[in-house]
Protein backbone atom coordinates (compact mmCIF):
# COMPACT_ATOMS: atom_id res chain seq x y z
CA UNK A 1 13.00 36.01 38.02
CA UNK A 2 11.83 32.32 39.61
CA UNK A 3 13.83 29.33 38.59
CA UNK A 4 11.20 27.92 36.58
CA UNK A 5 11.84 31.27 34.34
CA UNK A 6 15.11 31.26 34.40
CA UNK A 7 17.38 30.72 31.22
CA UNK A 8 21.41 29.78 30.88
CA UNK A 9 22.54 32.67 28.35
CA UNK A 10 25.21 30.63 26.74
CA UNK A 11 26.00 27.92 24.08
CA UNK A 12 24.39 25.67 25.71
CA UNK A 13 21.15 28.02 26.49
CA UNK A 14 18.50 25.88 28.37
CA UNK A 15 14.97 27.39 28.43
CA UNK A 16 12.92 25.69 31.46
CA UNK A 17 9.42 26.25 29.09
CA UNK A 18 11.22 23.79 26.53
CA UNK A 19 11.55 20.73 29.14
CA UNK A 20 8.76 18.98 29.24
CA UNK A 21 6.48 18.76 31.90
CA UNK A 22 5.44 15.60 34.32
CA UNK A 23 2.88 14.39 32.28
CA UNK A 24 4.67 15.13 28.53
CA UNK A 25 7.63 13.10 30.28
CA UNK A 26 5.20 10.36 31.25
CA UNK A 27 3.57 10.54 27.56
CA UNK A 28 6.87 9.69 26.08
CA UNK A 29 7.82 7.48 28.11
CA UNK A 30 4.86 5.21 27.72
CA UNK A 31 5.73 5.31 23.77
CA UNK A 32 8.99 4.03 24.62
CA UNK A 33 7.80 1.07 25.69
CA UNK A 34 5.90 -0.10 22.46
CA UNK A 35 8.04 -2.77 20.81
CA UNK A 36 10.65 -1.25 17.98
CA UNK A 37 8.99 -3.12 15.25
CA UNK A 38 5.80 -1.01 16.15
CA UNK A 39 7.31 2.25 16.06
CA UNK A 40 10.17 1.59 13.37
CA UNK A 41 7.34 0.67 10.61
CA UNK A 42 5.06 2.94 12.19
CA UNK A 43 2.55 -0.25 12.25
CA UNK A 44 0.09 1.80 15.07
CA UNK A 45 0.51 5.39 16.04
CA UNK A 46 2.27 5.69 19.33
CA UNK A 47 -1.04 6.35 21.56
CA UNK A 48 -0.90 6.75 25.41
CA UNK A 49 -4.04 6.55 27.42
CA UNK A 50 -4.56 8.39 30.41
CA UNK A 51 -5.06 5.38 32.84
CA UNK A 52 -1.42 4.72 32.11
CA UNK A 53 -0.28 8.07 32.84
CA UNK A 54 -2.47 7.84 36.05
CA UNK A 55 -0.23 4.83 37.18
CA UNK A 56 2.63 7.26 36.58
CA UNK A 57 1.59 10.35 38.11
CA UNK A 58 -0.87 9.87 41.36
CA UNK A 59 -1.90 13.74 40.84
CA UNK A 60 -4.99 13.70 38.40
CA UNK A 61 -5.48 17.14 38.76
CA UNK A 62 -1.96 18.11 38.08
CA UNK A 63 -2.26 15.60 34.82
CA UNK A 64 -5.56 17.20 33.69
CA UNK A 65 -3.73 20.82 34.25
CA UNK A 66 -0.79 19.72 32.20
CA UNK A 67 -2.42 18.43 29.61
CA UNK A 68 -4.49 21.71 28.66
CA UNK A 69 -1.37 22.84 28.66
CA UNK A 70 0.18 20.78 26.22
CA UNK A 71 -2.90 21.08 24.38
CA UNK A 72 -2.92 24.55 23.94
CA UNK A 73 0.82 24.50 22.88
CA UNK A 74 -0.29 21.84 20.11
CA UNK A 75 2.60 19.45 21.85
CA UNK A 76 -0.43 16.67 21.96
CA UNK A 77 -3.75 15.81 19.84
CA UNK A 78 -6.56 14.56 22.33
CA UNK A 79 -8.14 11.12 20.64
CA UNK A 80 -11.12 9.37 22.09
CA UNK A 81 -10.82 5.35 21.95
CA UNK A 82 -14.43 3.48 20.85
CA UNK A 83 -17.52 4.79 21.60
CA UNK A 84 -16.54 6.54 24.60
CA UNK A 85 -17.73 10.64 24.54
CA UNK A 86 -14.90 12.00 26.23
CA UNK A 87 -10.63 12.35 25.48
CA UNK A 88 -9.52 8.88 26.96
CA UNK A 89 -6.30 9.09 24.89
CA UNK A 90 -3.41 11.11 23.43
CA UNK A 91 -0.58 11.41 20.84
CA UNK A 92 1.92 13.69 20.79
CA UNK A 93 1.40 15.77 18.24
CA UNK A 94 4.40 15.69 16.20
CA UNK A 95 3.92 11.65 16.49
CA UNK A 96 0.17 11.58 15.08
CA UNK A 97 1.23 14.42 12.01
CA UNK A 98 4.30 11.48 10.94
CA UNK A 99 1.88 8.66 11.29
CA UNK A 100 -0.56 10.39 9.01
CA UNK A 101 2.11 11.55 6.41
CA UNK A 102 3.31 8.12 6.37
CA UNK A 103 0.41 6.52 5.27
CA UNK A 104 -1.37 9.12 3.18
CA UNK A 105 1.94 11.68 1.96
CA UNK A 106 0.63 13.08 -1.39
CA UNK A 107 -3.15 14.26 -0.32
CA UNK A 108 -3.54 18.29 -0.22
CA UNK A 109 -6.29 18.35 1.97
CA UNK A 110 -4.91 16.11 4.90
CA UNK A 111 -2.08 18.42 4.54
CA UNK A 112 -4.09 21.30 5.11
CA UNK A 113 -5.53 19.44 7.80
CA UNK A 114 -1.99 18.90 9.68
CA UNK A 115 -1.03 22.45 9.31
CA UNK A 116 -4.00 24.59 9.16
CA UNK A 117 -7.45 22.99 10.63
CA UNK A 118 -6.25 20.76 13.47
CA UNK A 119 -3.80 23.06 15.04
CA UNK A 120 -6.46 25.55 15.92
CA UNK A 121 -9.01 22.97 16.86
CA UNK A 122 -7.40 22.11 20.20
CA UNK A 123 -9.66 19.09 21.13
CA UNK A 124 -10.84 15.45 20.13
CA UNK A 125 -14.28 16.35 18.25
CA UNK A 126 -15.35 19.22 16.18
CA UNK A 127 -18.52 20.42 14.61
CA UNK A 128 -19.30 19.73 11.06
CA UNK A 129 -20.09 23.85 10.92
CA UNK A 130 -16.67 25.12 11.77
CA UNK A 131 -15.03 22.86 9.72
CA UNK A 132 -17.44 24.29 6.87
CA UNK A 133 -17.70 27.93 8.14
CA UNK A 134 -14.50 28.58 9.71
CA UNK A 135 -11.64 26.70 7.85
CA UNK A 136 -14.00 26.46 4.29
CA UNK A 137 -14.17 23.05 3.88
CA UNK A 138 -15.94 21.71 0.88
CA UNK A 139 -18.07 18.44 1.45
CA UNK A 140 -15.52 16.17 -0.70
CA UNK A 141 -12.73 17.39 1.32
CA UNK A 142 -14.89 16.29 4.60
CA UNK A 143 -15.48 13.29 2.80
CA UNK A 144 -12.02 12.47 2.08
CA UNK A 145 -11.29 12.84 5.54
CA UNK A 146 -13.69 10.69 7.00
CA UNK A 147 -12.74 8.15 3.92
CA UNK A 148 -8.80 8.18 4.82
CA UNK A 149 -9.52 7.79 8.87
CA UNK A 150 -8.83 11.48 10.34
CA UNK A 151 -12.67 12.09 11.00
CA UNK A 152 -15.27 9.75 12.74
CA UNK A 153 -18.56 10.37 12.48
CA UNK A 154 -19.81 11.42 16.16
CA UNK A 155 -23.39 12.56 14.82
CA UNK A 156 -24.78 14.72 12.01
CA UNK A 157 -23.20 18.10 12.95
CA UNK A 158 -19.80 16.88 14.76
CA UNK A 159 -16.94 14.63 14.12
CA UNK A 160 -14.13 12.95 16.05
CA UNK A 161 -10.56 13.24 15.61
CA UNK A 162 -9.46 9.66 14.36
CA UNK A 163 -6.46 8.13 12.57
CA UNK A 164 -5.96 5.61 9.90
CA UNK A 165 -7.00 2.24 10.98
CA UNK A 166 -7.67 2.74 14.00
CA UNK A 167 -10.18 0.33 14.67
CA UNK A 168 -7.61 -2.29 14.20
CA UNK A 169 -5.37 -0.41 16.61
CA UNK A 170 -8.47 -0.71 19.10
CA UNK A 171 -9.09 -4.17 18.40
CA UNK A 172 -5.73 -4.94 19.34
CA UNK A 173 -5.66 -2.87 22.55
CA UNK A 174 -8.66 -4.67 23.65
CA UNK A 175 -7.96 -7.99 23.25
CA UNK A 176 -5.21 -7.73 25.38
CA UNK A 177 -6.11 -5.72 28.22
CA UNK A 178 -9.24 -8.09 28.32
CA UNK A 179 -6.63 -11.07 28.29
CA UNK A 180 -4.82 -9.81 30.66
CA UNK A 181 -7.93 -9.10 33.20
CA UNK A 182 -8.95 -12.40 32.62
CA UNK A 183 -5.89 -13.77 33.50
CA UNK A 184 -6.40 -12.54 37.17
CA UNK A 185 -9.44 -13.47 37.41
CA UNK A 186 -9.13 -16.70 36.61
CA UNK A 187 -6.74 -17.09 39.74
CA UNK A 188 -7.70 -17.98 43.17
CA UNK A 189 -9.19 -14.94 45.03
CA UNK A 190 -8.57 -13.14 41.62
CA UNK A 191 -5.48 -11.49 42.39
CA UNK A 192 -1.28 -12.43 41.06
CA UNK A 193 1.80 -11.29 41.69
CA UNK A 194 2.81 -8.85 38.73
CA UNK A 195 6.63 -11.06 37.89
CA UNK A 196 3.96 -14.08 37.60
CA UNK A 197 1.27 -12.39 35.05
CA UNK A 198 4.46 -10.77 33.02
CA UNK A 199 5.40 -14.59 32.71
CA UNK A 200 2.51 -15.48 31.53
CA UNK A 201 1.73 -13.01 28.95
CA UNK A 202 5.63 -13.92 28.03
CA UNK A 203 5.07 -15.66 24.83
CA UNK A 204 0.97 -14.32 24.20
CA UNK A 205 1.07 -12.66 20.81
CA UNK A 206 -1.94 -10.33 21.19
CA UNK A 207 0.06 -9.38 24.38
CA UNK A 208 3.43 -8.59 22.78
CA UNK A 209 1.89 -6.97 19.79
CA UNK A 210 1.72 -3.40 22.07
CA UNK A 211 4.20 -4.59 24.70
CA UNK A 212 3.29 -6.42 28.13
CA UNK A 213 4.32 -3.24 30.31
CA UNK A 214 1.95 -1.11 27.73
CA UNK A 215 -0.85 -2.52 28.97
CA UNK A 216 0.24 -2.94 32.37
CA UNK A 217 0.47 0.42 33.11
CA UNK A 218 -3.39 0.74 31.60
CA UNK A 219 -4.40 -1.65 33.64
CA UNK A 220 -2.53 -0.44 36.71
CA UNK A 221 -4.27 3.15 36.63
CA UNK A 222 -7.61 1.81 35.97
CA UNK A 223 -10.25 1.19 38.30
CA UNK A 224 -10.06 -2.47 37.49
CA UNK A 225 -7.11 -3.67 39.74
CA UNK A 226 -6.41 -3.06 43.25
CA UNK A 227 -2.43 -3.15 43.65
CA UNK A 228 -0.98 -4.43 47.05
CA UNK A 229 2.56 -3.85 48.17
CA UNK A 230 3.96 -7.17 49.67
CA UNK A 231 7.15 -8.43 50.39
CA UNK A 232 7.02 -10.92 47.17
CA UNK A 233 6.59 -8.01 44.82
CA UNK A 234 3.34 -5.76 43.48
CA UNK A 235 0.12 -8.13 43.75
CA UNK A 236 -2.61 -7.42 41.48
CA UNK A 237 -6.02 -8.47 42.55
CA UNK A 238 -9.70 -7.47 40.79
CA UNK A 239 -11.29 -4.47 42.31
């Protein structure tokens, strides 16, 4: 038996399938960092893009392994953010099924939703036939479901996988990764030294709202921002 199999038979037993892999511990620990107001009043669901996970983890091909894992072991629900055709985000799953109770925790067919639908849908979209077909979904049920958030229209025949308000969430998320981009390049040769951008986004409300080092880390893993090593600290400068 390999160590990654192994188990401690005791009290204590420790299973090495139940620790979480690189990229569930990078997941969680990006939702640590939204402030505590966010997460105590469950204001926004606690969504982690994969840019910041690819300032984490410099592996995207062990990321995109581990996160079909996670997917198929319902651990995470795969969003997509705007208009965007393809999973640019995630939740943990137990996170987005507590968000949704919160707001809506009396509805039978979000319920079903939760425990019966979503589970064995494994992705970000689904087609308007399987939701009819396979899990025999009447039209007002599809209707309450786009009406309380947890479907986006994507076309005729196929849906997204949404969440209550969440075009205020991406508003928000937005406005301050664009704030922040424009703050560098703004600067001469477009480019500032990370402790100097995290003092100015210091007192910026649309930057504290989600938490400076939330967006950092977006920014960080994008394709936006070139980061240089010196001996003053990380410099960010405009690709």
């Amino acid at each position: 038996m390999s160590s990654s199999d192994s188990a401690i038979l005791d009290d204590n037993t420790i299973v090495a399938t139940d620790l979480p892999n690189d990229t569930e511990a990078a997941i969680k620990y990006i939702k640590s960092l939204l402030p505590v107001n966010v997460k105590d009043t469950l204001k926004y669901p606690p969504i982690v893009f994969i840019n910041q996970i690819y300032d984490i983890i410099h592996n995207k091909t062990l990321i995109n392994r581990e996160l079909e894992i996670l997917q198929k072991q319902c651990k995470i629900q795969k969003l997509t953010i705007g208009t965007c055709d393809f999973s640019s985000a995630f939740i943990l799953y137990e996170d987005y099924v507590k968000y949704i109770l919160n707001v809506y925790p009396d509805k039978p067919c979000i319920t079903k939703f939760l425990n019966s639908i979503l589970p064995s849908i494994k992705s970000f979209g689904v087609e308007k036939c399987v939701l009819k077909q396979k899990f025999k979904l009447q039209q007002y049920e599809l209707t309450e479901l786009i009406n309380c958030g947890l479907l986006l229209i994507r076309n005729q025949e196929s849906y997204w996988i949404s969440f209550p308000s969440s075009g205020n969430f991406i508003k928000r998320y937005i406005e301050g990764r664009k704030y922040i981009i424009q703050i560098i390049k703004r600067r001469k040769f477009q480019e500032i030294l990370e402790s100097d951008l995290e003092a100015r986004c210091a007192k910026v409300s649309k930057i504290n709202e989600l938490g400076f080092k939330y967006f950092l880390h977006d920014i960080k893993g994008s394709n936006d921002i070139v980061i240089i090593n010196t001996t003053s600290g990380c410099l960010l400068r405009i690709a």
